[in-house]
C-alpha atoms as a PDB file:
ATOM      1  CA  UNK A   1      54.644  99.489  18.993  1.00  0.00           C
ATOM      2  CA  UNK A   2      55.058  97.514  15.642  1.00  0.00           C
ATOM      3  CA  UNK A   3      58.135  99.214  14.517  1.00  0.00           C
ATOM      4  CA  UNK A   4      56.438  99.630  10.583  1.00  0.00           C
ATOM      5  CA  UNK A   5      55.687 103.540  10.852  1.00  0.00           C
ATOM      6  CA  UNK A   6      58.868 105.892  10.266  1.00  0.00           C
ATOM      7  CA  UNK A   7      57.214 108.308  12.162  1.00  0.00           C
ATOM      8  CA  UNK A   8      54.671 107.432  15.135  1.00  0.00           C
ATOM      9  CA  UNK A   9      51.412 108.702  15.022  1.00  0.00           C
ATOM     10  CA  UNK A  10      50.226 110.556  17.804  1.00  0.00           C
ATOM     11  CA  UNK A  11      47.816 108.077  19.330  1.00  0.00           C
ATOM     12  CA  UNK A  12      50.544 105.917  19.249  1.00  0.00           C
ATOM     13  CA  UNK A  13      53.049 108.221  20.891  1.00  0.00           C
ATOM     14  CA  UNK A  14      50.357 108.606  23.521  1.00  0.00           C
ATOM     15  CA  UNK A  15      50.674 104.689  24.200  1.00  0.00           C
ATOM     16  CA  UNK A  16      54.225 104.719  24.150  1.00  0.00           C
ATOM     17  CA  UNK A  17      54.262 107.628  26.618  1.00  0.00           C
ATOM     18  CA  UNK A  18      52.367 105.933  28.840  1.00  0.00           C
ATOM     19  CA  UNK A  19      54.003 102.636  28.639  1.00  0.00           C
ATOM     20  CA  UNK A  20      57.508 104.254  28.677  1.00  0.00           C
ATOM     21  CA  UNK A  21      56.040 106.143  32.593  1.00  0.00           C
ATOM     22  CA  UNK A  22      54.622 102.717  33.743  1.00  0.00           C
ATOM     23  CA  UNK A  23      58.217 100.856  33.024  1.00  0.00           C
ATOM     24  CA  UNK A  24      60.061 103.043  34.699  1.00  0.00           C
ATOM     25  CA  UNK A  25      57.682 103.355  38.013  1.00  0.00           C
ATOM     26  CA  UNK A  26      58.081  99.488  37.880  1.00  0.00           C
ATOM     27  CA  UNK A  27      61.559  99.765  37.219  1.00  0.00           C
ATOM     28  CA  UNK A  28      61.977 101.840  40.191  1.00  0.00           C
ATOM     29  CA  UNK A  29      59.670  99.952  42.090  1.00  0.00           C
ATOM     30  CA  UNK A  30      61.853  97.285  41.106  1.00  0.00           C
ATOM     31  CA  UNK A  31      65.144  98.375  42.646  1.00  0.00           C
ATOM     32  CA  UNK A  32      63.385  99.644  45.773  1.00  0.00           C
ATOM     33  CA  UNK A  33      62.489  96.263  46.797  1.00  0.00           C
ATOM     34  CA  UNK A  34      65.632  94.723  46.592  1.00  0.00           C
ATOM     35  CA  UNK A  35      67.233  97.455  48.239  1.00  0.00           C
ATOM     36  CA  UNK A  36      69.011  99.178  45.714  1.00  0.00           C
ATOM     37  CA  UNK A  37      67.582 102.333  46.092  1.00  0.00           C
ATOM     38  CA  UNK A  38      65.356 104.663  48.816  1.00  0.00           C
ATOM     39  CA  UNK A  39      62.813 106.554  47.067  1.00  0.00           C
ATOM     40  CA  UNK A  40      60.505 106.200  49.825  1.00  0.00           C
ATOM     41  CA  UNK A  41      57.705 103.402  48.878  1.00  0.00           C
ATOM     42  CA  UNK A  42      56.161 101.079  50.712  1.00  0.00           C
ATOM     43  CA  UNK A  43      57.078  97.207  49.479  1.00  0.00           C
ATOM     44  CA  UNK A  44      53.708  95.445  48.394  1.00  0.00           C
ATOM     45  CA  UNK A  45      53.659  91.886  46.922  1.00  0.00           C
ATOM     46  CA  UNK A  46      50.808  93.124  45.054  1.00  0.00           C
ATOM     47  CA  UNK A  47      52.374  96.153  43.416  1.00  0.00           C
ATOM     48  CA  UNK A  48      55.070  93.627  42.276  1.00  0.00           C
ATOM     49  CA  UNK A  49      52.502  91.036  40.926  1.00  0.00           C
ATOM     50  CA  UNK A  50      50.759  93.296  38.667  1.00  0.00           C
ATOM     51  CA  UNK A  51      53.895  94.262  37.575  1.00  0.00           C
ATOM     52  CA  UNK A  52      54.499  90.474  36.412  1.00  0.00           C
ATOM     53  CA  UNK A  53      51.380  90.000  34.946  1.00  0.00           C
ATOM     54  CA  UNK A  54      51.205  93.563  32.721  1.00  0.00           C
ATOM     55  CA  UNK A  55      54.870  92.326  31.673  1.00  0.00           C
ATOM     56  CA  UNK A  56      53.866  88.929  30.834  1.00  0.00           C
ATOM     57  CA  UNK A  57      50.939  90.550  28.784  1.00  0.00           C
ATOM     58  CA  UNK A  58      53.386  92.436  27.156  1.00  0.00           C
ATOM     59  CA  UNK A  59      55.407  89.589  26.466  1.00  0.00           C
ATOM     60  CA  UNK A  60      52.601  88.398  24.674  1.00  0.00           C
ATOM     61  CA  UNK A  61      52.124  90.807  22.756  1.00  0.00           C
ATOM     62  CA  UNK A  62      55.680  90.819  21.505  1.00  0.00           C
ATOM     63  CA  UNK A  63      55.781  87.773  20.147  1.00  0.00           C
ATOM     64  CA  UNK A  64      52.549  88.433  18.088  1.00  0.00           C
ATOM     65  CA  UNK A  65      54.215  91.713  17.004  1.00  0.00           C
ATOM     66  CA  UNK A  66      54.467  91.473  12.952  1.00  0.00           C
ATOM     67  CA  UNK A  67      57.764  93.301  14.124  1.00  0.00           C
ATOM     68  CA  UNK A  68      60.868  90.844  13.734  1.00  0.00           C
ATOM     69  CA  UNK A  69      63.227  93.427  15.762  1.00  0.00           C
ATOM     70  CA  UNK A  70      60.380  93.634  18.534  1.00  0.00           C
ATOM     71  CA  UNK A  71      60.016  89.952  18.788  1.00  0.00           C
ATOM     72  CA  UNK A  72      63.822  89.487  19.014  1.00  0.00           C
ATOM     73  CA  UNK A  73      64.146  92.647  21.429  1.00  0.00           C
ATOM     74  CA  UNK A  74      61.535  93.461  23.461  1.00  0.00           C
ATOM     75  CA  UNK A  75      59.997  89.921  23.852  1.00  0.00           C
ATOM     76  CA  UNK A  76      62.938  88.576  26.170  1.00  0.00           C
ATOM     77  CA  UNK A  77      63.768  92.338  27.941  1.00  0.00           C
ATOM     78  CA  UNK A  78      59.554  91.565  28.554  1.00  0.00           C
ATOM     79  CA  UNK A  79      60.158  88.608  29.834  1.00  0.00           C
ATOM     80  CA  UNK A  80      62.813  88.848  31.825  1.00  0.00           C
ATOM     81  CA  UNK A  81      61.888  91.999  33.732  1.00  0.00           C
ATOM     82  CA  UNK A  82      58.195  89.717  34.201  1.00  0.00           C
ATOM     83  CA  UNK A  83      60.759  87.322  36.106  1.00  0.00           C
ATOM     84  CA  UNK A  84      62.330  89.849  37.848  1.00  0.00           C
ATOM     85  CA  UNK A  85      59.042  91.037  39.429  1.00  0.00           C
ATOM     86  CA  UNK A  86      57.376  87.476  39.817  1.00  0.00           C
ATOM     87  CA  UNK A  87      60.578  86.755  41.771  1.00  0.00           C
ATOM     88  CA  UNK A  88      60.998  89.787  44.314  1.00  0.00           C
ATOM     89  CA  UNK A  89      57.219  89.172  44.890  1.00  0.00           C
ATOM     90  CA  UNK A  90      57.580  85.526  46.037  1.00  0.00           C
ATOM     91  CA  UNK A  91      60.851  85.996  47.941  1.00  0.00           C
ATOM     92  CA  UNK A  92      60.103  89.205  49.445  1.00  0.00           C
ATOM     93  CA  UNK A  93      57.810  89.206  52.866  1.00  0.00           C
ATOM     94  CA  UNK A  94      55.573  92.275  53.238  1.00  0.00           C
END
């Protein structure tokens, strides 16, 4: 989110909310598919490739960040997690 406000504005907070709820559905999602955990949803390739493509967007993102701690940060956690998805959704069958 930029990282140059001390204290977020509340539009912002709204954004992070939401961003913070959609990583950890994904994140869920996630360890469902490789079996880590049961919370009862069904596996779709799809689910897993919009996953990889919002996290690649947000990859993007980080890098253009004027942010040096979120380009140093969050640009590989991005990344990698963008991976993680592109790969479950390729090896897994539905």
């Amino acid at each position: 989110m930029g990282w140059k406000h001390r204290i977020m504005p509340s539009q912002m907070r709204i954004a992070c909310a939401i961003s913070v709820v959609i990583q950890l559905i994904a994140i869920m999602y996630l360890l469902q598919a490789g079996n880590v955990i049961s919370i009862g949803l069904p596996f779709d390739r799809g689910v897993c490739y919009l996953f990889t493509v919002y996290l690649m967007l947000n990859t993007v993102l980080n890098i253009l960040s004027k942010s040096k701690k979120e380009r140093l940060v969050m640009t590989p956690l991005s990344l990698i997690t963008a991976i993680c998805f592109g790969f479950t959704a390729i090896m897994s069958g539905s």
